[in-house]
Protein backbone atom coordinates (compact mmCIF):
# COMPACT_ATOMS: atom_id res chain seq x y z
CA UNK A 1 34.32 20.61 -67.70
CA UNK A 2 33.95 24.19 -68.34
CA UNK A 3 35.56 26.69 -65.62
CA UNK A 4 33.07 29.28 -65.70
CA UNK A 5 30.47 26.30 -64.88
CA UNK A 6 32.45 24.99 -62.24
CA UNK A 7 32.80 28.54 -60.94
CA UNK A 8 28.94 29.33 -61.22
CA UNK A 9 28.48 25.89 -59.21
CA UNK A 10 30.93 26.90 -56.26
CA UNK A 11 29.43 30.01 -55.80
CA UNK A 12 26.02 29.00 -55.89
CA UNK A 13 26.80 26.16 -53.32
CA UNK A 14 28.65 28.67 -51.07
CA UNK A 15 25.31 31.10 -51.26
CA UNK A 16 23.23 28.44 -50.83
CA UNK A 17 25.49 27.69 -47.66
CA UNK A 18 25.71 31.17 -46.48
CA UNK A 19 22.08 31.85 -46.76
CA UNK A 20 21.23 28.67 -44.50
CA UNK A 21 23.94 30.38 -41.74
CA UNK A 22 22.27 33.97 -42.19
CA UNK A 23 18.99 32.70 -41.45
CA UNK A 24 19.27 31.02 -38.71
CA UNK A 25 18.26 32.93 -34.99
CA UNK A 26 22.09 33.50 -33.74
CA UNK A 27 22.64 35.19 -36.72
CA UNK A 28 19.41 37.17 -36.47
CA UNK A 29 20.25 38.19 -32.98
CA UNK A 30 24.04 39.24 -33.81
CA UNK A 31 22.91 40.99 -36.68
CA UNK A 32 20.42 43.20 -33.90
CA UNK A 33 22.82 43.39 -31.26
CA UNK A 34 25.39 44.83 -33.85
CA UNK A 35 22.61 47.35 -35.29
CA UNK A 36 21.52 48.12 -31.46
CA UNK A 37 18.16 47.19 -32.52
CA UNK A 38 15.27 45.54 -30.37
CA UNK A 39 14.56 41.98 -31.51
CA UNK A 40 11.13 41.88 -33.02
CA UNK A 41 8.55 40.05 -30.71
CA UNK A 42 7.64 37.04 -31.86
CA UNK A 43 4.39 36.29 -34.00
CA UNK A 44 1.39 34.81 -32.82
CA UNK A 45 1.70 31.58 -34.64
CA UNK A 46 5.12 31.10 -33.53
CA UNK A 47 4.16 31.86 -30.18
CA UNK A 48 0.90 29.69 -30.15
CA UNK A 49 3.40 26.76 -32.38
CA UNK A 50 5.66 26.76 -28.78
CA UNK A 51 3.17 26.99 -26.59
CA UNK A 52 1.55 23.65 -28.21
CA UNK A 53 4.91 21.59 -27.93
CA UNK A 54 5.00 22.48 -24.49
CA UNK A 55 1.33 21.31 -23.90
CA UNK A 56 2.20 18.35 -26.01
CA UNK A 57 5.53 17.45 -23.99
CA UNK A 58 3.42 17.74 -20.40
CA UNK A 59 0.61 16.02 -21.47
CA UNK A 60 3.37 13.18 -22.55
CA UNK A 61 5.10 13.42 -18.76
CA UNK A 62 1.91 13.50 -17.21
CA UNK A 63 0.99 10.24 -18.91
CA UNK A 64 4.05 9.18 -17.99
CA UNK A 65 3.45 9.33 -14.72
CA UNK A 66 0.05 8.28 -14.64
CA UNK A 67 1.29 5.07 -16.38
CA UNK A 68 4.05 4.73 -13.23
CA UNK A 69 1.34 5.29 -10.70
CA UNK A 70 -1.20 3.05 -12.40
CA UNK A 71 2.21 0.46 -11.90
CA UNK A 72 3.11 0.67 -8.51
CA UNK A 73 -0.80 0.83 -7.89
CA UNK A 74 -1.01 -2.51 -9.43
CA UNK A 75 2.25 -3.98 -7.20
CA UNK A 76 0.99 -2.55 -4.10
CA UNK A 77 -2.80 -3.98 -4.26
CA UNK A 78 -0.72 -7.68 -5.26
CA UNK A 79 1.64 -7.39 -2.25
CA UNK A 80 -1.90 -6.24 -0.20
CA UNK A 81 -3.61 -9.36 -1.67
CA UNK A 82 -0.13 -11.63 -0.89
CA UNK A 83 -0.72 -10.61 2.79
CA UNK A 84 -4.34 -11.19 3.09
CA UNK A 85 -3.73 -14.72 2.01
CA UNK A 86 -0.38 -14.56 4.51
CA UNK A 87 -2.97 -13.44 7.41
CA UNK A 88 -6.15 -15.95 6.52
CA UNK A 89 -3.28 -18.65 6.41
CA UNK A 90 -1.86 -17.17 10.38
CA UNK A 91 -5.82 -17.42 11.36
CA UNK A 92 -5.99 -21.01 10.51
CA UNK A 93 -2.67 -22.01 12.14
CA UNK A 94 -3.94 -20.25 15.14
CA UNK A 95 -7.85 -21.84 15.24
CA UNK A 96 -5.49 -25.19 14.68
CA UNK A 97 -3.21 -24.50 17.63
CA UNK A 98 -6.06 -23.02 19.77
CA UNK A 99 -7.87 -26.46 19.15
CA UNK A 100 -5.05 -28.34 19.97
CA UNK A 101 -4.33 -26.57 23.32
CA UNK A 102 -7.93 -27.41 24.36
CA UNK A 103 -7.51 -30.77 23.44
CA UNK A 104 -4.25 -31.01 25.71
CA UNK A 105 -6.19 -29.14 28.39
CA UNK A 106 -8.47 -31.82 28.57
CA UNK A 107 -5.99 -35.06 28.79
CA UNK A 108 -5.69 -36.22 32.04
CA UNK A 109 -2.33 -35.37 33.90
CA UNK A 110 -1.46 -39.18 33.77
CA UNK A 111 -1.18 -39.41 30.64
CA UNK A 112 0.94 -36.08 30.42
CA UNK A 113 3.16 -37.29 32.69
CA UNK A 114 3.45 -40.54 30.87
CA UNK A 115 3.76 -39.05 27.20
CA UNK A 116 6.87 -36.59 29.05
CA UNK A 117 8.71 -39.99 30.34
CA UNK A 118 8.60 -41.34 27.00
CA UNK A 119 10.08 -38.24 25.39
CA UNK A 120 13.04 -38.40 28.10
CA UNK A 121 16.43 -38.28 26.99
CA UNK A 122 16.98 -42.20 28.40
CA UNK A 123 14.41 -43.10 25.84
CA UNK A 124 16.58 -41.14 23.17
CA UNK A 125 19.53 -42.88 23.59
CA UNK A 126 17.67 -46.09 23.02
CA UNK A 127 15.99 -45.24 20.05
CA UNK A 128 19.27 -44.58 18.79
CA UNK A 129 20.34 -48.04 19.96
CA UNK A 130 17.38 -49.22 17.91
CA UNK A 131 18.29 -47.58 14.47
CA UNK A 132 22.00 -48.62 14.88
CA UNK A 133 20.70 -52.44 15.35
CA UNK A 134 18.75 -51.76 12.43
CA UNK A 135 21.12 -50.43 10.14
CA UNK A 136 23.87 -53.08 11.14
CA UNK A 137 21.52 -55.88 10.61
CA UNK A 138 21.01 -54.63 7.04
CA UNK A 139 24.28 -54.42 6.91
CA UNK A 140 25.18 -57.74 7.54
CA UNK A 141 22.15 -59.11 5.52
CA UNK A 142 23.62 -57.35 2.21
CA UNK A 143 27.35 -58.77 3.45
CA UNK A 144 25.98 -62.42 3.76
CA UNK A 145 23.51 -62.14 0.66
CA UNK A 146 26.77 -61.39 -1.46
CA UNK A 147 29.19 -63.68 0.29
CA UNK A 148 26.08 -66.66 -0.65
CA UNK A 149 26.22 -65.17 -4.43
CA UNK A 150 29.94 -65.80 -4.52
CA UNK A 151 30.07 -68.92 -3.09
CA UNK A 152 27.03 -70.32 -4.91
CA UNK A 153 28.62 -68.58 -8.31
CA UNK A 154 25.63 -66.89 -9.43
C-alpha cells in the first residue's frame, strides 16, 4: 500500500473522529464557557421536539398506571364477589341452624333427656367394647379362614 494513502486515510478517520467529539453539547458548552459567551437559547423545534418526548413518556406512565388500577380493580371486585358467595353461604348455614333450633325447641323434654343418656360417657365406653368385638371377630375369621386353606391345601 501506498504511504501517502495510508496517511490520507488516518487523518481523515481522526477528523471524522474529532468532528463527532466537537459537535457534541459538552463540547459546545466548554467551547462557551472558555469564550465567556452565553449559550444560545434553544430553537423552537428543539424545544417543541423535548417537550413531545416528555408528553409521550407521561402519557406512557399514565397508561401505566391506568393499566395497574384497571388490575387491582379487577382483584378487588373478585375478592368482593368471593365474599358475597362466603356471606350467601353463612345465611344458609344460619336459616339451617335457626331451623334446627326450632325443631329442638319443640321435642319434648323426655326425649331430650333420653337422647343426653344415650350420649353419656358409660355408653362410650361400650361402643368401644362393641368395635373391639368387632374387629377381633374379623380377626379371628381371617385367622381360621387361612388356618382351613392350609389344612385343606388349597
Amino acid at each position: 500500500m501506498n504511504p501517502e494513502f495510508l496517511v490520507a486515510l488516518i487523518s481523515g478517520l481522526l477528523s471524522a473522529i474529532a468532528g463527532g467529539v466537537a459537535s457534541t453539547d459538552l463540547v459546545h458548552k466548554l467551547v462557551y464557557r472558555m469564550l465567556k459567551k452565553e449559550l444560545p437559547k434553544k430553537t423552537y423545534s428543539e424545544r417543541l421536539s423535548e417537550l413531545t418526548s416528555s408528553l409521550t413518556n407521561a402519557s406512557s406512565e399514565v397508561d401505566g398506571v391506568l393499566r395497574e388500577m384497571a388490575q387491582v380493580a379487577k382483584e378487588r371486585e373478585a375478592s368482593v364477589k368471593e365474599l358475597e358467595e362466603g356471606l350467601t353461604d353463612l345465611e344458609k348455614r344460619e336459616k339451617e341452624l335457626k331451623e334446627k333450633i326450632a325443631l329442638l325447641q319443640s321435642v319434648p323434654i323426655p326425649v331430650a333427656e333420653h337422647f343426653a343418656r344415650l350420649v353419656q360417657p358409660g355408653e362410650r365406653r361400650s361402643a368401644r367394647r362393641d368395635y373391639l368385638l368387632f374387629m377381633a371377630g374379623v380377626i379371628v375369621t381371617t385367622i381360621i379362614a387361612i388356618v382351613l386353606q392350609i389344612g385343606l391345601g388349597k
